[in-house]
N, C-alpha and C. Protein backbone atom coordinates (compact mmCIF):
# COMPACT_ATOMS: atom_id res chain seq x y z
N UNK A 1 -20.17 11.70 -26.84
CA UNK A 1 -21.62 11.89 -26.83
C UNK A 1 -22.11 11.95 -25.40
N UNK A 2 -22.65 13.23 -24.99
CA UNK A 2 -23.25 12.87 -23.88
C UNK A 2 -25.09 12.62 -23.60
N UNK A 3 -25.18 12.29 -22.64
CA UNK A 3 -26.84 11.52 -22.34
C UNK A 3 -27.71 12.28 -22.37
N UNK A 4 -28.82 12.62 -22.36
CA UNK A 4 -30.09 13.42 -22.07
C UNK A 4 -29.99 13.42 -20.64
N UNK A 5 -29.84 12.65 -20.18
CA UNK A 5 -30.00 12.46 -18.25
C UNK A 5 -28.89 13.15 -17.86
N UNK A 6 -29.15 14.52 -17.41
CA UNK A 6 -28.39 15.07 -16.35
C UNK A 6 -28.01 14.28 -15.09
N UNK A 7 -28.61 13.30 -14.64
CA UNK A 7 -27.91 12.93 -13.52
C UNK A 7 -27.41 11.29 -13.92
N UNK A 8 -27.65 11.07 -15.28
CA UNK A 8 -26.35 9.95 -15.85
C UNK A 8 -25.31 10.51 -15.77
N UNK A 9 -24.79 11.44 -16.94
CA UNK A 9 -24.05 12.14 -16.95
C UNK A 9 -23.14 12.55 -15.63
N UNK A 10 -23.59 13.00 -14.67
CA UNK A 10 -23.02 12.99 -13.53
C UNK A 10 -22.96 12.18 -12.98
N UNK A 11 -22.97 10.50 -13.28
CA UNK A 11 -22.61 9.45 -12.20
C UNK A 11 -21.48 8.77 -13.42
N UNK A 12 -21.53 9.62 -14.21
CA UNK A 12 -20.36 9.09 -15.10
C UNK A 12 -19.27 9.87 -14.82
N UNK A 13 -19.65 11.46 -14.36
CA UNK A 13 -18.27 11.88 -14.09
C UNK A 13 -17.83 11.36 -13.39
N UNK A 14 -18.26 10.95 -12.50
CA UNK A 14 -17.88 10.56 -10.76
C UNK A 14 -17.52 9.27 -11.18
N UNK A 15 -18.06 8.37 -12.03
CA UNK A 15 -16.67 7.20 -12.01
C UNK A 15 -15.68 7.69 -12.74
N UNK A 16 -15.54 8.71 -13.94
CA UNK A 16 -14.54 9.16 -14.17
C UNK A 16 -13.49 9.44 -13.58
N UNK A 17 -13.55 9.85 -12.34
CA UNK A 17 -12.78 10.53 -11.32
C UNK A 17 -11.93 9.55 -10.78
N UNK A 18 -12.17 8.34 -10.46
CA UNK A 18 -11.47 6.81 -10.49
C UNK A 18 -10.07 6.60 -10.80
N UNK A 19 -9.64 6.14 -10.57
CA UNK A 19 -8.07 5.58 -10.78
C UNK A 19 -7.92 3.97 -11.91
N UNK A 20 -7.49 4.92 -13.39
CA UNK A 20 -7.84 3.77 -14.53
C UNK A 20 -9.24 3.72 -15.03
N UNK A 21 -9.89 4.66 -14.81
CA UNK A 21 -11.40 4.55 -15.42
C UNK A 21 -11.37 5.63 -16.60
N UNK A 22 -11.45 5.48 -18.06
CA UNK A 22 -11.78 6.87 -18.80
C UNK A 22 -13.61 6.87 -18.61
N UNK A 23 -13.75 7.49 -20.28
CA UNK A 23 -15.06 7.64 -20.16
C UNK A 23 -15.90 6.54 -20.50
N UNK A 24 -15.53 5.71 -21.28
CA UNK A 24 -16.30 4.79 -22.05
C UNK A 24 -16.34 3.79 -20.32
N UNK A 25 -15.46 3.24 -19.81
CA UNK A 25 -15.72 2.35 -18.69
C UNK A 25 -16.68 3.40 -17.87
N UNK A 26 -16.48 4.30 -17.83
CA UNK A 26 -17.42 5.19 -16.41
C UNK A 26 -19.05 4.89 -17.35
N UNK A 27 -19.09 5.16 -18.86
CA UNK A 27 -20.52 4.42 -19.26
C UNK A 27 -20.91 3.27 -18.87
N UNK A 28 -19.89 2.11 -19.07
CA UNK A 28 -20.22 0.77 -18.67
C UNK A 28 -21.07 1.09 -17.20
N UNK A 29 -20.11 1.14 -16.36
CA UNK A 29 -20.68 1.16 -14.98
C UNK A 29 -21.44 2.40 -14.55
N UNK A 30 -22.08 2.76 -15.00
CA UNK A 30 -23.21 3.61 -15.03
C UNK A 30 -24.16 2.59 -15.47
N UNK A 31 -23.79 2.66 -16.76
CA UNK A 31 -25.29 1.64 -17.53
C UNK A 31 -25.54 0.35 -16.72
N UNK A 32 -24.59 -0.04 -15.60
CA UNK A 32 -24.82 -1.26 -14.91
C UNK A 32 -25.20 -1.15 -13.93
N UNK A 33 -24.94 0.23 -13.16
CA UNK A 33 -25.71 0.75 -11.65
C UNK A 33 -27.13 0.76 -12.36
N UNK A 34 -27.07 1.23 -13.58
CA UNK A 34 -28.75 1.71 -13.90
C UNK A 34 -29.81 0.64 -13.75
N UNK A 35 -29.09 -1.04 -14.19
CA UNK A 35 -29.79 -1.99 -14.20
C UNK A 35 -29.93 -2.50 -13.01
N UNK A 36 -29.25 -2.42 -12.29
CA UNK A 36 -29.41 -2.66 -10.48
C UNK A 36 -29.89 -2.73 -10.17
N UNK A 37 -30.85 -3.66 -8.94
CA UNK A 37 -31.96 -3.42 -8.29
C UNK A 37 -32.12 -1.69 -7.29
N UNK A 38 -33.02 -1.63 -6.74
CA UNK A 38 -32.45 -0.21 -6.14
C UNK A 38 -32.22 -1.02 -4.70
N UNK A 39 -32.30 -1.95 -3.88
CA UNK A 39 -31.75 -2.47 -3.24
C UNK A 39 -30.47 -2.55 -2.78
N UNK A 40 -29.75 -2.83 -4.39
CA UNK A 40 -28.38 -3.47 -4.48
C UNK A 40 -27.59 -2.29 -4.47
N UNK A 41 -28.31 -0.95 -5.16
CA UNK A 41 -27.51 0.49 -5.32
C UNK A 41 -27.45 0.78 -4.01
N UNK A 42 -28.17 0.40 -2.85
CA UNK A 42 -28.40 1.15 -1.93
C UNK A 42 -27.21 0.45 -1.11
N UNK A 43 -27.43 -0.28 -1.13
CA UNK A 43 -25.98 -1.16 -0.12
C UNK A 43 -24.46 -1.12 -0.98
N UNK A 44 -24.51 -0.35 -2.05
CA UNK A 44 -23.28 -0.12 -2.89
C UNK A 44 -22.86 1.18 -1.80
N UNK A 45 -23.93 1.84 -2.10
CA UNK A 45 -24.14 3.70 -1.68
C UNK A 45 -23.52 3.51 -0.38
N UNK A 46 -24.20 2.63 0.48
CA UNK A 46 -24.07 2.63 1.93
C UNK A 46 -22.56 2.46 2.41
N UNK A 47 -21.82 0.91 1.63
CA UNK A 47 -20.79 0.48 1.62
C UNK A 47 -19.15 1.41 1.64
N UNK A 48 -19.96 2.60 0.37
CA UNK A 48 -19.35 3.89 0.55
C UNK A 48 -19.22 4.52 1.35
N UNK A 49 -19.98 4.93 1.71
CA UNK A 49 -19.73 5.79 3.44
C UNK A 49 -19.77 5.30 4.21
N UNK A 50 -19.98 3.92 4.54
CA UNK A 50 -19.02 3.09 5.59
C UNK A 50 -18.04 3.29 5.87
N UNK A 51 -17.73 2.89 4.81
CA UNK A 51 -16.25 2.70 4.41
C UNK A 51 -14.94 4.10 4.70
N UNK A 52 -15.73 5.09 3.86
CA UNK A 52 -15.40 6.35 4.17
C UNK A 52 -15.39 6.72 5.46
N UNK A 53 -16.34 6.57 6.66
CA UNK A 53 -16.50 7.02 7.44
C UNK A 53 -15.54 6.03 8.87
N UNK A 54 -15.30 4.89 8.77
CA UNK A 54 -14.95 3.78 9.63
C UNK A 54 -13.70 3.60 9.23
N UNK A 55 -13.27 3.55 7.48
CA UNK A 55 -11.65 3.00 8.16
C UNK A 55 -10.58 4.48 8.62
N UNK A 56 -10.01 3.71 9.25
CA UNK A 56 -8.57 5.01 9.94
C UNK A 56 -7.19 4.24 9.45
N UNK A 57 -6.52 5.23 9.45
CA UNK A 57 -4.78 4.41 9.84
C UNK A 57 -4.62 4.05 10.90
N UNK A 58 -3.81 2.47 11.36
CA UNK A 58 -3.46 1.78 12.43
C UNK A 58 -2.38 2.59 12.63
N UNK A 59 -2.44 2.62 14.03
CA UNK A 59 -1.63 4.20 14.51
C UNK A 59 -0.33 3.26 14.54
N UNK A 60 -0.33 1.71 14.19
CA UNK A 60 1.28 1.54 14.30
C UNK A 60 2.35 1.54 12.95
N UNK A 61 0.93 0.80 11.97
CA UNK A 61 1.94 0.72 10.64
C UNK A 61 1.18 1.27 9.79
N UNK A 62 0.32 2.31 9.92
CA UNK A 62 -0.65 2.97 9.18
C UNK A 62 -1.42 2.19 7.61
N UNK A 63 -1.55 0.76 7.86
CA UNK A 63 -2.29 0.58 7.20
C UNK A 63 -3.65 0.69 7.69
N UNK A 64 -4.74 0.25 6.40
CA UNK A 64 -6.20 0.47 7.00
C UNK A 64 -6.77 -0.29 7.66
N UNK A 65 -7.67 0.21 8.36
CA UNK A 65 -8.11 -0.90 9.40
C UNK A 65 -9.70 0.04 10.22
N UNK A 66 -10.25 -0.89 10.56
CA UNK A 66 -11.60 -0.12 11.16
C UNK A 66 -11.42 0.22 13.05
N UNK A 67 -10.04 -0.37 13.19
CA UNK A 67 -9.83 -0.35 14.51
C UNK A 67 -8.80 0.69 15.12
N UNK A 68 -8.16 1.25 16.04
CA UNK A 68 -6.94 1.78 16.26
C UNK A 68 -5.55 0.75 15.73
N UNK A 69 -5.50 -0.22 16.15
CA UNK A 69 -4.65 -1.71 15.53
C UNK A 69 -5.12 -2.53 15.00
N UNK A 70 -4.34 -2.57 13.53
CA UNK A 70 -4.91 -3.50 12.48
C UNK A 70 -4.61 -5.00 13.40
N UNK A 71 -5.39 -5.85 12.67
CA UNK A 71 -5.31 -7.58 12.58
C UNK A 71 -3.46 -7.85 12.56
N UNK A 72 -3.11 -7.09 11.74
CA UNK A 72 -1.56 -8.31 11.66
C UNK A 72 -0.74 -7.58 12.41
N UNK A 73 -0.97 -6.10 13.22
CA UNK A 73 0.04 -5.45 14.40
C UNK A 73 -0.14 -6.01 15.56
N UNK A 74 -1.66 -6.28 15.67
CA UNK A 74 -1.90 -6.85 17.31
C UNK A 74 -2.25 -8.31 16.99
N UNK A 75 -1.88 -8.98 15.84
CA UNK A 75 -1.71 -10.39 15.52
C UNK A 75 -0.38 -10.86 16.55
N UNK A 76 -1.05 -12.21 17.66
CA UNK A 76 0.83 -12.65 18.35
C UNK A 76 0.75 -13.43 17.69
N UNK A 77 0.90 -13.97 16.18
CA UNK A 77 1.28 -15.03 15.41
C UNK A 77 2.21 -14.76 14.68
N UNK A 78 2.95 -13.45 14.27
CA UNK A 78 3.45 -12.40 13.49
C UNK A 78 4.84 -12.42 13.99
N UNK A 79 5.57 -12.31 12.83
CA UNK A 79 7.15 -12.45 13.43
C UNK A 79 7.60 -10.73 14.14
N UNK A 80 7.58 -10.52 14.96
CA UNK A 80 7.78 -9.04 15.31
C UNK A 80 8.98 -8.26 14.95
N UNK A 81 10.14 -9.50 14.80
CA UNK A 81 11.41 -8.88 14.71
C UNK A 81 11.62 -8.05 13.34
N UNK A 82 10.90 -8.44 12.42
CA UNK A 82 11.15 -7.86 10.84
C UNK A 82 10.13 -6.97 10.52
N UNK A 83 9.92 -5.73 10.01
CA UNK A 83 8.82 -5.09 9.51
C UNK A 83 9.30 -5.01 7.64
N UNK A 84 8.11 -5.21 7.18
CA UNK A 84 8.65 -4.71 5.54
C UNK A 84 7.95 -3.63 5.18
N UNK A 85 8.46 -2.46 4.58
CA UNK A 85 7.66 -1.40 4.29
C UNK A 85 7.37 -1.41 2.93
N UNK A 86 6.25 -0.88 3.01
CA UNK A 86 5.70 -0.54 1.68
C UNK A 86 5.11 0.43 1.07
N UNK A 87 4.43 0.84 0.23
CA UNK A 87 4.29 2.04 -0.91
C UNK A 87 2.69 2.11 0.12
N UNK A 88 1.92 1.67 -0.51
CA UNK A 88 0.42 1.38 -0.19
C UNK A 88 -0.08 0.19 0.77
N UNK A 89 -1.57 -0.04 1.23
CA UNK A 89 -2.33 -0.50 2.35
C UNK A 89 -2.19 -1.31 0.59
N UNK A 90 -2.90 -1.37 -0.34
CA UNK A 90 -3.21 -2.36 -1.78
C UNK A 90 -1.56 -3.79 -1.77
N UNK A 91 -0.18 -2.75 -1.47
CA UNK A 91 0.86 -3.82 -1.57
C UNK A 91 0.69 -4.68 -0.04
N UNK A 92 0.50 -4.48 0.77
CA UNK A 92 0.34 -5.27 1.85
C UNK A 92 -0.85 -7.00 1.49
N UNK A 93 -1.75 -6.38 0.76
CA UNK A 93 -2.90 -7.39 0.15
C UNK A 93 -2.45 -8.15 -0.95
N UNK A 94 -0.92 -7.48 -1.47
CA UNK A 94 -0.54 -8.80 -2.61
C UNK A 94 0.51 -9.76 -1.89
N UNK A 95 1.02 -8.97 -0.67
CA UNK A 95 2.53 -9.64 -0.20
C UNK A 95 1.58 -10.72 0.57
N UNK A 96 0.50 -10.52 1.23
CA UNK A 96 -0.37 -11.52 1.69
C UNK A 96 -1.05 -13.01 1.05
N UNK A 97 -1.19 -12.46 -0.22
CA UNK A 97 -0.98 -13.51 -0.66
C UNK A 97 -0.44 -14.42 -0.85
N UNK A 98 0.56 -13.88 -0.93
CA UNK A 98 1.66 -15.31 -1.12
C UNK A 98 1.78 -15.84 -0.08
N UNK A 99 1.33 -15.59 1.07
CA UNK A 99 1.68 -16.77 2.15
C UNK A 99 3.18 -16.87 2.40
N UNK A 100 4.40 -15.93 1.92
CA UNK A 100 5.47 -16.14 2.28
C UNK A 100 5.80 -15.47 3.18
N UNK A 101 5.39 -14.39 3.95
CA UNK A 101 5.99 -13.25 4.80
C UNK A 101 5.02 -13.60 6.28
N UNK A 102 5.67 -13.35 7.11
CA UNK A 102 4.57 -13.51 8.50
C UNK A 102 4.76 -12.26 9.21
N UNK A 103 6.17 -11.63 8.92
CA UNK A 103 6.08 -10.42 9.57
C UNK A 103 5.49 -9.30 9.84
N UNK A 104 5.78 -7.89 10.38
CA UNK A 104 5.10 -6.78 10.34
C UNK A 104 4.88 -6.30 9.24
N UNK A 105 4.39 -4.92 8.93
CA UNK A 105 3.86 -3.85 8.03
C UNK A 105 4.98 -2.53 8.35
N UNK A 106 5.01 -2.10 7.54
CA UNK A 106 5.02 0.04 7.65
C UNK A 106 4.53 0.16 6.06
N UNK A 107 3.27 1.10 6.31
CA UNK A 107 2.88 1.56 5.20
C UNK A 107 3.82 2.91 5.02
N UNK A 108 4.17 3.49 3.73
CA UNK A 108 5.14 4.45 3.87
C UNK A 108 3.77 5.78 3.52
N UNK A 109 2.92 5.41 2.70
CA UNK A 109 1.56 6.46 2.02
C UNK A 109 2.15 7.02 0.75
N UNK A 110 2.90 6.80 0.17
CA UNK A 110 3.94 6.76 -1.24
C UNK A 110 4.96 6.59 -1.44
N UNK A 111 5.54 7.42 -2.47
CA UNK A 111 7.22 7.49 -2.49
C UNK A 111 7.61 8.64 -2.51
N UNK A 112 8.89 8.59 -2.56
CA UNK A 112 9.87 10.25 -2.79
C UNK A 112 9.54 10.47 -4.26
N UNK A 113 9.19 11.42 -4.58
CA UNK A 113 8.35 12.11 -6.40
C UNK A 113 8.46 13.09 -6.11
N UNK A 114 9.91 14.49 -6.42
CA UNK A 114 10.11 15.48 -6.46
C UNK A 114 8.88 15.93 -7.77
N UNK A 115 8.99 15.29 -8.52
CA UNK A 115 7.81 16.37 -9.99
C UNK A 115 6.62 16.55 -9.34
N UNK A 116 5.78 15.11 -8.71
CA UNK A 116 4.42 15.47 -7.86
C UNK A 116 4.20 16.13 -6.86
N UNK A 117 5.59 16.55 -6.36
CA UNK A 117 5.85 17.32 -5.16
C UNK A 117 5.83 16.58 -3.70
N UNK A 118 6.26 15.72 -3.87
CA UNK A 118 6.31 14.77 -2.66
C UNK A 118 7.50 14.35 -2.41
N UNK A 119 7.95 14.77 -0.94
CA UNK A 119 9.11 14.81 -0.42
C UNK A 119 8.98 13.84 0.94
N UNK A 120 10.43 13.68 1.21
CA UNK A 120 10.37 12.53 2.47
C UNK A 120 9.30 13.14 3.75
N UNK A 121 8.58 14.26 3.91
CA UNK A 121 8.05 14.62 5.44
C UNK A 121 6.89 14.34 5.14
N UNK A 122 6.29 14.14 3.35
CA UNK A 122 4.92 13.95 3.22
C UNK A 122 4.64 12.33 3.27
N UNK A 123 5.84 11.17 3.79
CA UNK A 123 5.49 10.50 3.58
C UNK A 123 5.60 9.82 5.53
N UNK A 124 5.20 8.33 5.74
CA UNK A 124 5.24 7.87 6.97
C UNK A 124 6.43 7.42 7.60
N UNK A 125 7.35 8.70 7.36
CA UNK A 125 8.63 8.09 7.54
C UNK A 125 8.86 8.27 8.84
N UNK A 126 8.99 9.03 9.55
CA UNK A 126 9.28 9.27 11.25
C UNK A 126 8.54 8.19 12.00
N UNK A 127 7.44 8.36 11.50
CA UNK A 127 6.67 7.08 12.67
C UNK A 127 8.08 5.51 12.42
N UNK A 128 8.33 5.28 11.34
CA UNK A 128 9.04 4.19 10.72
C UNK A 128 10.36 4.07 11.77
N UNK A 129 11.27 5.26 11.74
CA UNK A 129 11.64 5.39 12.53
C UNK A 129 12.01 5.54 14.23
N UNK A 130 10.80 5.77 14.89
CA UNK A 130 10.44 5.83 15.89
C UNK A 130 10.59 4.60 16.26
N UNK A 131 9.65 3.54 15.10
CA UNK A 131 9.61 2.03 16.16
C UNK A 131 11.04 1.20 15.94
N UNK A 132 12.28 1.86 15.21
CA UNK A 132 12.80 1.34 15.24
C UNK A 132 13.96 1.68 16.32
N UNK A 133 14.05 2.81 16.32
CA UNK A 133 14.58 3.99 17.72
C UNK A 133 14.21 3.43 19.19
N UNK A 134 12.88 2.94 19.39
CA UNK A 134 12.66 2.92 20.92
C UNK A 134 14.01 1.65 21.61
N UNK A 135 13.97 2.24 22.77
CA UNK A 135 15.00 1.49 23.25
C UNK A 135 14.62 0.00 23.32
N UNK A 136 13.25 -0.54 23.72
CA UNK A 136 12.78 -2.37 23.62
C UNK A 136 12.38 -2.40 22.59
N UNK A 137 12.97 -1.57 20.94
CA UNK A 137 12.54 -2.46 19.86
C UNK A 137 13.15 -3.71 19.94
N UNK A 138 12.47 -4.79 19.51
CA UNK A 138 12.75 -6.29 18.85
C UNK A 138 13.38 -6.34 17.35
N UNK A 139 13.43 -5.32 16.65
CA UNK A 139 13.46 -5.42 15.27
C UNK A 139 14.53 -5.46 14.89
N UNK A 140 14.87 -6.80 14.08
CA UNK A 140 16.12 -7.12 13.40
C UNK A 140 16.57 -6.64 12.06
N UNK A 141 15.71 -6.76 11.15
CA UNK A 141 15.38 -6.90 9.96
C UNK A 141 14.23 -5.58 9.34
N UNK A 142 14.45 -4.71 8.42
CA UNK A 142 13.92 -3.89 7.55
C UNK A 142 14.16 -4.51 5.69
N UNK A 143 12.69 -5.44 6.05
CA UNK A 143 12.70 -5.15 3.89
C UNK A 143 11.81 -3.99 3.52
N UNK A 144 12.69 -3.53 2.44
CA UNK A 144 12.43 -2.61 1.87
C UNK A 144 11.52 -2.73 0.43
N UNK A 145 10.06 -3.05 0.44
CA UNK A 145 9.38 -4.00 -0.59
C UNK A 145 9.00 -2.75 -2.09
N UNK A 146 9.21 -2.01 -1.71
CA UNK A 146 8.93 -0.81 -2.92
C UNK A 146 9.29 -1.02 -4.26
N UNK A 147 8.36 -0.78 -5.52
CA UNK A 147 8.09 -1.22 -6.93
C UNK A 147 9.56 -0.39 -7.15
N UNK A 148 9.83 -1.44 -8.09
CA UNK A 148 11.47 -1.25 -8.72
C UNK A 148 11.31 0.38 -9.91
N UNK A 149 10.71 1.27 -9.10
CA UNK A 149 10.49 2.37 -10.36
C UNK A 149 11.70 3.36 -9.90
N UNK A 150 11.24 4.31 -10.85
CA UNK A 150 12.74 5.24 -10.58
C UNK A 150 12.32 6.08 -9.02
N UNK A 151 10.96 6.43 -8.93
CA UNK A 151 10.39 6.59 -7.31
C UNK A 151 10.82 5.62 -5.99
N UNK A 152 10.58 4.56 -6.73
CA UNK A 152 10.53 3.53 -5.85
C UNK A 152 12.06 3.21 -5.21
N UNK A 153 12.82 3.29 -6.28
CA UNK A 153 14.01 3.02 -5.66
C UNK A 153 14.90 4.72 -5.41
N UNK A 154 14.58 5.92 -5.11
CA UNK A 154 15.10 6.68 -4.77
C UNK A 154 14.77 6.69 -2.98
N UNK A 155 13.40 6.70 -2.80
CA UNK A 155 12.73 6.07 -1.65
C UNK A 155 13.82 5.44 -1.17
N UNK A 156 13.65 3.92 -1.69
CA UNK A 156 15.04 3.07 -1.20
C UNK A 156 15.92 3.74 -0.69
N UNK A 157 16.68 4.65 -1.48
CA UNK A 157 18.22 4.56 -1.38
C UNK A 157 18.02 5.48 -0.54
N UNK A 158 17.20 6.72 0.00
CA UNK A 158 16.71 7.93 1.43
C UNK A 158 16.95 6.79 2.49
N UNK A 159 15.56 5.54 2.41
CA UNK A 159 15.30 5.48 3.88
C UNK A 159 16.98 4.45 4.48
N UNK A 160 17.61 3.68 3.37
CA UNK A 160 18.35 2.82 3.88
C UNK A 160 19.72 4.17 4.18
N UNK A 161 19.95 4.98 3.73
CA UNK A 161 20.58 6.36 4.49
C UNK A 161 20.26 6.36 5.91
N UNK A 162 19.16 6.52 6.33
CA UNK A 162 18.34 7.04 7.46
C UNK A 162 18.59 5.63 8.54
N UNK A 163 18.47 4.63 7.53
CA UNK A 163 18.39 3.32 8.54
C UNK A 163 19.94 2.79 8.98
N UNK A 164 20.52 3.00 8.53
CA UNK A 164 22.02 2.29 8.44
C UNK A 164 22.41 2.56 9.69
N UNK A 165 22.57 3.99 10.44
CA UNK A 165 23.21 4.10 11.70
C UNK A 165 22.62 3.10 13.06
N UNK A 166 21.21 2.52 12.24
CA UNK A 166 20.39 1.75 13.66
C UNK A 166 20.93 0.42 13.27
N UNK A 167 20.88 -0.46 14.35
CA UNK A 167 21.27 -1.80 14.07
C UNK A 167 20.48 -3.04 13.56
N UNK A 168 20.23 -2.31 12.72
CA UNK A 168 19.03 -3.41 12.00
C UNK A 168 19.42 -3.76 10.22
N UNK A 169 19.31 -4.97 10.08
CA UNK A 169 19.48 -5.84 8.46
C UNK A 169 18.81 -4.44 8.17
N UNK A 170 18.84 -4.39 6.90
CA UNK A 170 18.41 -3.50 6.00
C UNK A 170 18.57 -4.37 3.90
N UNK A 171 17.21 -4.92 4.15
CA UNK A 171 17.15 -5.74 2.53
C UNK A 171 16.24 -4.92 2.47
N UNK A 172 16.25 -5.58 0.34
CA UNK A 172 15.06 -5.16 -0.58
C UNK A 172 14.84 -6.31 -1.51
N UNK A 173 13.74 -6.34 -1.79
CA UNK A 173 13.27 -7.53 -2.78
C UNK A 173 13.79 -7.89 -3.78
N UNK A 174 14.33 -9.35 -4.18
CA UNK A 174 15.27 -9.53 -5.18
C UNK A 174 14.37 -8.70 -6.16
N UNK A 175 15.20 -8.97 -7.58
CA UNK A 175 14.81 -8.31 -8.71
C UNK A 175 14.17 -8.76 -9.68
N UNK A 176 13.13 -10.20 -9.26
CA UNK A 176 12.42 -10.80 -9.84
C UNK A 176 11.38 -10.33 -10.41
N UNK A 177 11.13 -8.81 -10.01
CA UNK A 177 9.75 -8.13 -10.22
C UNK A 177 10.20 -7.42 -11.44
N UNK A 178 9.54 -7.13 -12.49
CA UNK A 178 9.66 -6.57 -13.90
C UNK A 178 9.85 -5.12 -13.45
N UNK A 179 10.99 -4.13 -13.81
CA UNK A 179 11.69 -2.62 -13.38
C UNK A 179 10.00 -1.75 -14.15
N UNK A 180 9.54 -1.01 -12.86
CA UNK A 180 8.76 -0.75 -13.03
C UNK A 180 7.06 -1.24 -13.14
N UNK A 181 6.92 -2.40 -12.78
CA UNK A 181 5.63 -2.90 -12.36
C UNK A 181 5.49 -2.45 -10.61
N UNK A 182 4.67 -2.09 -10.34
CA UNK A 182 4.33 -1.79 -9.08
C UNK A 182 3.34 -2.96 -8.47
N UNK A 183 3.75 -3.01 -7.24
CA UNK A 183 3.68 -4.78 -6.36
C UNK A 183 2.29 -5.14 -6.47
N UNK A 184 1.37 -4.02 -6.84
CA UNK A 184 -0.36 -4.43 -6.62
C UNK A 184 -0.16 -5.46 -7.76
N UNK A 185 0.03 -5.74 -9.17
CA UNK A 185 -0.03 -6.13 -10.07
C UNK A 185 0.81 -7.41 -10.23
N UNK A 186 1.75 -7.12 -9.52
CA UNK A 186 2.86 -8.81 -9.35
C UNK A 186 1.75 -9.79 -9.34
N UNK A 187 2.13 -11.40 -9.53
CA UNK A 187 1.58 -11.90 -9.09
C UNK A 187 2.12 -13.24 -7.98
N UNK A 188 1.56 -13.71 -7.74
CA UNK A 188 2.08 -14.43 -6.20
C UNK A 188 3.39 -14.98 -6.38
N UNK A 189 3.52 -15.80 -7.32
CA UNK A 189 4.65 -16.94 -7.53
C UNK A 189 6.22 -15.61 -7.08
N UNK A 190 5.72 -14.80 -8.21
CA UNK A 190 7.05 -13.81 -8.48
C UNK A 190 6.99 -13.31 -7.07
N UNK A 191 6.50 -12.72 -6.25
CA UNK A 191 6.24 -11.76 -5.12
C UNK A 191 6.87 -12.70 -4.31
N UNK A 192 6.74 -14.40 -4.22
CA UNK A 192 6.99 -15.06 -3.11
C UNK A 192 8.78 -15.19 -3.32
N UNK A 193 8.94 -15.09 -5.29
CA UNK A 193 10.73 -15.30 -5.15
C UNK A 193 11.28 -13.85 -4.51
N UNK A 194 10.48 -12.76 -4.73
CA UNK A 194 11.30 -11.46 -4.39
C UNK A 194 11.06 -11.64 -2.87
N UNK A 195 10.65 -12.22 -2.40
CA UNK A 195 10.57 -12.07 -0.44
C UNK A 195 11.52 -13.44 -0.09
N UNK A 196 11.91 -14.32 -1.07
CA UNK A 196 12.27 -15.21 -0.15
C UNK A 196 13.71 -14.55 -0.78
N UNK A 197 14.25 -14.16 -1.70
CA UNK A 197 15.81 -14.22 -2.04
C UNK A 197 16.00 -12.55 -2.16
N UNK A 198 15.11 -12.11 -1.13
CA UNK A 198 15.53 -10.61 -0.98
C UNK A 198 16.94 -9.91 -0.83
N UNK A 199 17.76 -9.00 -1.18
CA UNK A 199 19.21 -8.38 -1.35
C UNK A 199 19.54 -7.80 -0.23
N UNK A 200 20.20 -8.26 0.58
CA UNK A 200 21.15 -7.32 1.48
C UNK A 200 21.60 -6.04 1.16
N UNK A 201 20.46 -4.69 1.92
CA UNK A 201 21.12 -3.28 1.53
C UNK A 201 22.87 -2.84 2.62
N UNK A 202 22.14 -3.41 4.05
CA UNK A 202 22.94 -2.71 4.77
C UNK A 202 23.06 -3.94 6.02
N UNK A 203 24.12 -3.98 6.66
CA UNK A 203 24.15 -4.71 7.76
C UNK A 203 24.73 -4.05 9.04
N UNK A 204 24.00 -4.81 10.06
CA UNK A 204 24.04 -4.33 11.43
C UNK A 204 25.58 -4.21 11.86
């Protein structure tokens, strides 16, 4: 059923467009912007193109950040020697949680998905490489934190190819995580056993 209001209707497509939203939720939150003060819409609105307009990729581990270097690259509290890579800027915000990891970041910006058409050059893999290449890297250690999917672990099995000739550990997260849940959704307890009893891929 659609609305009399042409421009309901169109703030329903547009949550439609969302990641996990059909139509009936894009009603909900429509019918709840509608009750809004216009105040509150306005600093929603704004928040949007803030947002849009201010964050960039941290030119080191390309997560998001409003700065050239995120908080935990130019953090000196941060173990430097280990980076763990990951799928998304969203898995960095669950591994944080747990309070078990102190190390670096590499956002990868997906996985290897020949059907979606995404191949190793569309993803952040060279930069990955680079910091591990320079001659004063510190870096001992590469975990490899990527959702146990059939993506996720083809990814795997490319970059630890790519990584093996450098002299760096090369793990991946034990297998505490359910085959096929992707890390946004883990929740802490499990996330903290897959980082602390992580698997030896490759050694130096």
């Amino acid at each position: 059923m659609q609305f009399a209001s042409e421009s309901v209707e169109n703030l329903i497509e547009q949550f439609s467009k969302l990641p996990t939203i059909g139509r009936k939720s894009a009603q909900r939150l429509a019918a709840h912007v509608l009750k809004m003060p216009t105040s509150e819409v306005s600093r929603l609105a704004n928040a949007l193109l803030e947002a849009k307009e201010r964050v960039r990729e941290c030119s080191i581990c390309r997560n998001v950040t409003d700065t050239e270097i995120c908080v935990i690259c130019s953090s000196t509290k941060r173990e430097s020697t280990i980076i763990c890579v990951v799928q998304d800027p969203e898995d960095i915000v669950a591994l944080e949680r747990t309070g078990e990891y102190r190390g670096l970041y590499h956002v990868l910006g997906g996985v290897i998905s020949p059907l979606d058409g995404v191949g190793p050059d569309d993803l952040h893999i060279r930069p990955l490489i680079e910091r591990i290449g320079t001659p004063n890297t510190s870096v001992t250690e590469i975990i490899l934190a990527l959702s146990p999917t059939v993506e996720g672990d083809t990814t795997a099995l490319y970059l630890t190819q790519l990584l093996t000739p450098f002299s760096v550990k090369i793990t991946r997260l034990a297998r505490g995580i359910p085959v096929g849940l992707t890390l946004t959704y883990a929740d802490e307890a499990t996330l903290s056993r897959a980082i602390a009893g992580r698997d030896t891929m490759s050694k130096p």
